[in-house]
Protein backbone atom coordinates (compact mmCIF):
# COMPACT_ATOMS: atom_id res chain seq x y z
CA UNK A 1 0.00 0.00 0.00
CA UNK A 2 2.44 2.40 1.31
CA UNK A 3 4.62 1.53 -2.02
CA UNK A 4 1.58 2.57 -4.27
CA UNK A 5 0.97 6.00 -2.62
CA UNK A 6 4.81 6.98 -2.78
CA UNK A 7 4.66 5.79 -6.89
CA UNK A 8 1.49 7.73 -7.45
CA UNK A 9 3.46 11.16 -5.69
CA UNK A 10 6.26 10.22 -7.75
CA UNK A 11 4.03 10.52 -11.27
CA UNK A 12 2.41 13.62 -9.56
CA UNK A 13 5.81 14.79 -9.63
CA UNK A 14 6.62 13.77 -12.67
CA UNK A 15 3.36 16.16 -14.36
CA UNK A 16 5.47 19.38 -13.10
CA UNK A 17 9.24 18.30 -13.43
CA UNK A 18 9.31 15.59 -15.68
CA UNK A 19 9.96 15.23 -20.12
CA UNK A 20 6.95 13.60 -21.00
CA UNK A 21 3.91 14.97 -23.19
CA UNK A 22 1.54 15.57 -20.23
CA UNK A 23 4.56 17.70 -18.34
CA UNK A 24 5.13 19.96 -21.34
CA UNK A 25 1.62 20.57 -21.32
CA UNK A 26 0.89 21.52 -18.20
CA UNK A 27 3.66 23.59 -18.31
CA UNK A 28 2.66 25.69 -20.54
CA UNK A 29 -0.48 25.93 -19.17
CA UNK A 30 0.63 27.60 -16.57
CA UNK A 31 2.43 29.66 -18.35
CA UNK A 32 -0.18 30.65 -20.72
CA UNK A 33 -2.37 31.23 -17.08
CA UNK A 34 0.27 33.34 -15.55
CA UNK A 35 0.93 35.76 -18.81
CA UNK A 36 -2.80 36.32 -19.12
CA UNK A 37 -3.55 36.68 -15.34
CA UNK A 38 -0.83 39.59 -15.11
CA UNK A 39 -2.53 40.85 -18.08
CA UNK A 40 -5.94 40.87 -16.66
CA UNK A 41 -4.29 42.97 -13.48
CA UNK A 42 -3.00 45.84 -16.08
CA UNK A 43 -6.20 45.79 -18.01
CA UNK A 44 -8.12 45.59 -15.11
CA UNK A 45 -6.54 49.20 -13.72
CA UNK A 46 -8.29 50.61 -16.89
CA UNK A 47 -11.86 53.01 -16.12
CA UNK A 48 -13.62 51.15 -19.05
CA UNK A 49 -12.93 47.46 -18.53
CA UNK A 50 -13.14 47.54 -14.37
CA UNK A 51 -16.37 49.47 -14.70
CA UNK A 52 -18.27 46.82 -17.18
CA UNK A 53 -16.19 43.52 -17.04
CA UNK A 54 -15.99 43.09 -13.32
CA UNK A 55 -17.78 39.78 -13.06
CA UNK A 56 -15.81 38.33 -15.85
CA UNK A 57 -12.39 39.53 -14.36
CA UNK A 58 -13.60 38.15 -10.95
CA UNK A 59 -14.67 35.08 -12.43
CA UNK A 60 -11.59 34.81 -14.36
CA UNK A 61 -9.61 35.21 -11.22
CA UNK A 62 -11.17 32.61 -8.90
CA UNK A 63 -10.48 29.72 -12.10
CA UNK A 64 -6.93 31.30 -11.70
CA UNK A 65 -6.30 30.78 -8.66
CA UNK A 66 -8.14 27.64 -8.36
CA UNK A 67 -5.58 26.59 -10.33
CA UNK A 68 -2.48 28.14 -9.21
CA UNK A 69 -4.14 26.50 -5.61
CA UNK A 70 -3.85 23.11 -6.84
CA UNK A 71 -0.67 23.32 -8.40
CA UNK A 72 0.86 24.93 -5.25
CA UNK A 73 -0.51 21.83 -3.54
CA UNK A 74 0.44 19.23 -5.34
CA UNK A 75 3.72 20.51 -5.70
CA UNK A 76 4.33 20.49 -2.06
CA UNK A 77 2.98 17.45 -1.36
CA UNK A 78 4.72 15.65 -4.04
CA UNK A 79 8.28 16.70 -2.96
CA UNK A 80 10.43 14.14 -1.61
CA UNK A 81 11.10 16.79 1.08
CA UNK A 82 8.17 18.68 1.18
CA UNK A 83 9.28 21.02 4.18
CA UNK A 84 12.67 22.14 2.53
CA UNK A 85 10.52 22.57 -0.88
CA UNK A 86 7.94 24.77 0.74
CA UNK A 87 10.48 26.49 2.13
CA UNK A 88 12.49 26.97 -1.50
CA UNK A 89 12.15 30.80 -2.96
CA UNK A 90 9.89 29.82 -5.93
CA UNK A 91 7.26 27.94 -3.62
CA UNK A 92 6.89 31.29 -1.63
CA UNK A 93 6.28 33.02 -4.77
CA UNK A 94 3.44 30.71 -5.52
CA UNK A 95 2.07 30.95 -1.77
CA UNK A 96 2.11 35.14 -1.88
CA UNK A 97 0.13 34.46 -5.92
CA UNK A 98 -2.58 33.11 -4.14
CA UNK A 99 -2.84 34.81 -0.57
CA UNK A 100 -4.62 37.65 -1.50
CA UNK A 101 -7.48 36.18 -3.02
CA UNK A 102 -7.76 34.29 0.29
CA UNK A 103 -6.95 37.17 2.41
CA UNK A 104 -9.22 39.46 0.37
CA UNK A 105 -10.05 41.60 3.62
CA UNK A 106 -6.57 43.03 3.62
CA UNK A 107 -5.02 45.43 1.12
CA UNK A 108 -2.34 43.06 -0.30
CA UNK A 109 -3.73 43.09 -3.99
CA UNK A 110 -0.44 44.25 -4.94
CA UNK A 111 0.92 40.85 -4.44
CA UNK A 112 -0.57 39.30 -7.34
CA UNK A 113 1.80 41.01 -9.62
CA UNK A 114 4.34 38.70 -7.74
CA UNK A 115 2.75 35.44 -10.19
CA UNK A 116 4.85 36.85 -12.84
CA UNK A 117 7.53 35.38 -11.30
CA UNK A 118 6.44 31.80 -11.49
CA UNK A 119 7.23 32.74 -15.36
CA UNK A 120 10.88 31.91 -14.17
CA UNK A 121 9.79 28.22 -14.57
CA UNK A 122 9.55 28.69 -18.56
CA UNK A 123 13.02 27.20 -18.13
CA UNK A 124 11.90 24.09 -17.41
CA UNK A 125 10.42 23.78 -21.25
CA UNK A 126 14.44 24.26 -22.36
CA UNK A 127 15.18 20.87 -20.42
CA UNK A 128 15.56 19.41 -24.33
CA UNK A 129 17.76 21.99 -25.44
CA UNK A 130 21.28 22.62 -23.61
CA UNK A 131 21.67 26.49 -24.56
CA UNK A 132 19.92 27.94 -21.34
CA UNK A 133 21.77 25.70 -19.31
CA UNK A 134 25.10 26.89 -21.09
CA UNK A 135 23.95 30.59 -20.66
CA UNK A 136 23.49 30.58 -16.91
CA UNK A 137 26.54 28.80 -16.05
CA UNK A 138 28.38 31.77 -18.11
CA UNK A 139 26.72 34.08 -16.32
CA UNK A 140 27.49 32.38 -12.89
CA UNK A 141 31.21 32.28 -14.12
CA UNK A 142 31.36 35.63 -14.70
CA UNK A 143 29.70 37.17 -11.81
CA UNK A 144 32.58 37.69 -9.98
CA UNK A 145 34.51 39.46 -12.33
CA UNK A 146 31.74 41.63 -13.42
CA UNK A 147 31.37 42.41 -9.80
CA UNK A 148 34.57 43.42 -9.49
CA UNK A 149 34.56 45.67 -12.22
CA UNK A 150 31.38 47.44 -10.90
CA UNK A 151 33.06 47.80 -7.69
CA UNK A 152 35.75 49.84 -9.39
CA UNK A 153 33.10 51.71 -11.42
CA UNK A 154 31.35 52.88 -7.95
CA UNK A 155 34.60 53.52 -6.66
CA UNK A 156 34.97 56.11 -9.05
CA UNK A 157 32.44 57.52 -9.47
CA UNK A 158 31.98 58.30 -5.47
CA UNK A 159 35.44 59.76 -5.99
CA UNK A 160 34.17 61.94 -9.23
CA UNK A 161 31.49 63.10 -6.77
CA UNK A 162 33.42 64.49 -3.95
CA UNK A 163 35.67 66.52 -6.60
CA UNK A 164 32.40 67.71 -8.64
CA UNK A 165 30.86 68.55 -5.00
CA UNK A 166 34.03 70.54 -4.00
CA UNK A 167 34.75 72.29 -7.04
CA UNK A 168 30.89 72.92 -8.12
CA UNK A 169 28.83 73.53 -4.88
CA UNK A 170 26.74 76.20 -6.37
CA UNK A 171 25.55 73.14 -8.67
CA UNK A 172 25.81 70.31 -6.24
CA UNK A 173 24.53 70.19 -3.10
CA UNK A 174 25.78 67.57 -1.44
CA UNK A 175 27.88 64.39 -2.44
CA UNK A 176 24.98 62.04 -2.92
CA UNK A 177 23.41 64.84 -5.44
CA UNK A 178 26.60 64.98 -7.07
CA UNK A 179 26.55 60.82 -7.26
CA UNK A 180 23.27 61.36 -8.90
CA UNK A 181 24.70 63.40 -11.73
CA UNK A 182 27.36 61.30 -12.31
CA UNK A 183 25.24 57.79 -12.34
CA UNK A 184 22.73 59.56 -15.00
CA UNK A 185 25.97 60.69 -16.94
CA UNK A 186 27.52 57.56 -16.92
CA UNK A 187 24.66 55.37 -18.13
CA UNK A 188 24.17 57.74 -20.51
CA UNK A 189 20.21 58.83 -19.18
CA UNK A 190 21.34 62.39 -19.32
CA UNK A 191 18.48 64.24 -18.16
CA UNK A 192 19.80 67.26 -18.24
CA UNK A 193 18.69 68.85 -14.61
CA UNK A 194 22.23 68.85 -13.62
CA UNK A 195 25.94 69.65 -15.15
CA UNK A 196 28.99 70.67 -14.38
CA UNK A 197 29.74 74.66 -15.91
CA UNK A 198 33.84 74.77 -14.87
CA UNK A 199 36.65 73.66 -16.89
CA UNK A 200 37.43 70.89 -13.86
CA UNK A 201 34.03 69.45 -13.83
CA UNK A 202 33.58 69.34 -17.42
CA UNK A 203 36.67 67.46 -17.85
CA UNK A 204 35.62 64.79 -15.17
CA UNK A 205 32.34 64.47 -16.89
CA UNK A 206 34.06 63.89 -19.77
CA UNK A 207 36.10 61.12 -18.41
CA UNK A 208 32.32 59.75 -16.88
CA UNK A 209 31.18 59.77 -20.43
CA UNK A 210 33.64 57.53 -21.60
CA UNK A 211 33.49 55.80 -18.51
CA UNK A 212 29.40 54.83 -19.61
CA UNK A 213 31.09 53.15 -22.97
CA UNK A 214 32.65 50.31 -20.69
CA UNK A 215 29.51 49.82 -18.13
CA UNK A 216 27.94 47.59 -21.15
CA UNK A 217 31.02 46.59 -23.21
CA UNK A 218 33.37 45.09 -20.63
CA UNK A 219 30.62 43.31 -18.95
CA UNK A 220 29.26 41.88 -22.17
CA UNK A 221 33.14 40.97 -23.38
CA UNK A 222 33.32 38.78 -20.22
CA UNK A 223 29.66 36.92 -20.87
CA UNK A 224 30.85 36.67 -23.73
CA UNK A 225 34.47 34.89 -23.36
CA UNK A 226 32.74 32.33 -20.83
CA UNK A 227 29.80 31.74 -23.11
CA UNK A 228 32.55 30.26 -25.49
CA UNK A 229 34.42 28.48 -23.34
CA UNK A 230 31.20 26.82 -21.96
CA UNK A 231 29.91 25.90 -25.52
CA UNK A 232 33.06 24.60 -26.64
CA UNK A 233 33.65 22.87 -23.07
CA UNK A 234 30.27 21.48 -23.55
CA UNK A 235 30.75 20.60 -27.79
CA UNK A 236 34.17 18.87 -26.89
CA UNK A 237 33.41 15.28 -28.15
CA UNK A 238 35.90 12.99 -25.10
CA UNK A 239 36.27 9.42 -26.11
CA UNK A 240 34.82 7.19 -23.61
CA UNK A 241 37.18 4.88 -24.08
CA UNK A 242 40.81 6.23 -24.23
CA UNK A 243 39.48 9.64 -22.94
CA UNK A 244 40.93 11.52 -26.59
CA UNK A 245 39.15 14.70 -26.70
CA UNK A 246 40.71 15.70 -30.14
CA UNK A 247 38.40 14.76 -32.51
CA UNK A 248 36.40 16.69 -35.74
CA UNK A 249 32.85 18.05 -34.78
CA UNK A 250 31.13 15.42 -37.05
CA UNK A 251 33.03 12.47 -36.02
CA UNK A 252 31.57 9.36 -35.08
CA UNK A 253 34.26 6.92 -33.59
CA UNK A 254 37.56 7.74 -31.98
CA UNK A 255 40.62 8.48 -34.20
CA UNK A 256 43.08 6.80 -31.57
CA UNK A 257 40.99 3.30 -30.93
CA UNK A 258 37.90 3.76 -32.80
CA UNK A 259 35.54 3.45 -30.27
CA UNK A 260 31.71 5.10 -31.00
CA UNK A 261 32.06 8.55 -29.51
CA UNK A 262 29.01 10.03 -27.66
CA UNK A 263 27.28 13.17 -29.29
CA UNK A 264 28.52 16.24 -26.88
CA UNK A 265 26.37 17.36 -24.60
CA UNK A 266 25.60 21.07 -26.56
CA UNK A 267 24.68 19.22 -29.44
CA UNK A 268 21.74 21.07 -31.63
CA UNK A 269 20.19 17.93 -31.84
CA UNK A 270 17.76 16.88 -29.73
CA UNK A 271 20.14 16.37 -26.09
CA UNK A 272 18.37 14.91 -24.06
CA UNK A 273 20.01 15.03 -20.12
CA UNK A 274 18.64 14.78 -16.13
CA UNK A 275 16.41 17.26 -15.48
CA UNK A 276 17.30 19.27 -12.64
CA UNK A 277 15.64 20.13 -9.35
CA UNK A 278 12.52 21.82 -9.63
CA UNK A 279 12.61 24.98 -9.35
């Protein structure tokens, strides 16, 4: 008995983080639920539509979270761990979704907009393509060094603020007025309420200017330089064999001991690997 309950959670589980047909498909039901529910909330704000549709946006609501209800449900019941999984960041997303519908009394109706955020799961539909995968684990290897270089960026420009503040006081007020300036120069917003009128201040928001050119470029160069190592990490065919990793993109069997060589795991075909923890 107690062997047919835990296979039945296990195919539960299966309908939200699994490959097959069924999974897909209630995926993207959700999806499709959580795109037009945050659309409903913006249309909803309009005079015309909240004055003459509000059965149908009520209505519309409850099958929402009816739905969102059961799938927050079955989630957490289906977990191996379903303490630690209620207690994951995406499972408190779904919780505040739904809580203010329940707790309709109080004014939390901003919450809702917080169901966008399930959207994060559209993820889970790349599970049969490795390119996602190979994006975020650039991005993870370059955090550090784009943090770095942001570090030096604020660096500066708190230093470009203290000189603007002493030199220009008539314009800036105080430091954190001058930091303003110099963050809307150097992300090139430029509204135009501030600027610097001496010969000193011009010339460090000239240097701010060229500053903004790197904020995007050098951050983008990293991504970029770990993207390709990734893909060509993850397109570098290793025999399984004799553990030769030299080998032509299209080749088929080891040129040492011609043993069958496994497609890479970045393949544009169809790769097919573990899923991984549901999110």
């Amino acid at each position: 008995m107690k062997q047919s309950y835990e296979k039945f959670r296990e195919s539960v589980r299966e309908l939200f983080d699994g490959t097959s047909f069924a999974a897909k498909f209630i995926s993207r039901f959700i999806i499709v639920l959580i795109v037009a529910s945050t659309l409903a909330i913006i249309v909803e704000s309009l005079p015309w539509f909240r004055d003459n549709m509000e059965k149908e946006f009520y209505l519309f609501e409850v099958f929402v979270i009816a739905v969102f209800t059961v799938e927050y449900v079955f989630r957490i019941w289906s977990a191996k761990h379903p303490f630690q999984h209620a207690l994951r960041f995406m499972s408190i997303v779904d919780l505040l979704a739904i809580l203010p519908f329940y707790l309709g009394g109080l004014d939390l109706r901003a919450l809702r907009i917080l169901r966008a955020l399930r959207a994060i799961r559209v993820v889970k539909l790349a599970r049969y393509s490795a390119a996602l995968r190979t994006l975020g684990q650039a991005f993870r290897e370059s955090a550090i060094k784009i943090t770095i270089f942001y570090a030096y960026v604020l660096v500066f420009i708190l230093i470009a603020s203290v000189i603007m503040y002493e030199t220009e006081p008539q314009v800036f007020n105080n430091v954190p007025h001058a930091m303003w300036w110099a963050i809307v120069t150097i992300t090139t917003v430029g509204y135009g309420d501030l600027y610097p009128t001496s010969p000193l201040g011009q010339f460090i928001g000239s240097l701010i200017m060229l500053l903004g050119v790197g904020i995007i470029a050098v951050p983008t160069g990293i991504i970029s330089a770990h993207l390709t190592k990734e893909v060509l990490e993850r397109t570098r065919i290793v025999c399984p064999k004799c553990g030769h990793d030299n080998h032509d993109d299209d080749a088929k069997y080891c040129k040492m001991c011609g043993a069958r060589l496994k497609q890479p795991y970045a393949d544009k075909a169809i790769a097919q690997f573990d899923p991984p923890d549901a999110i």
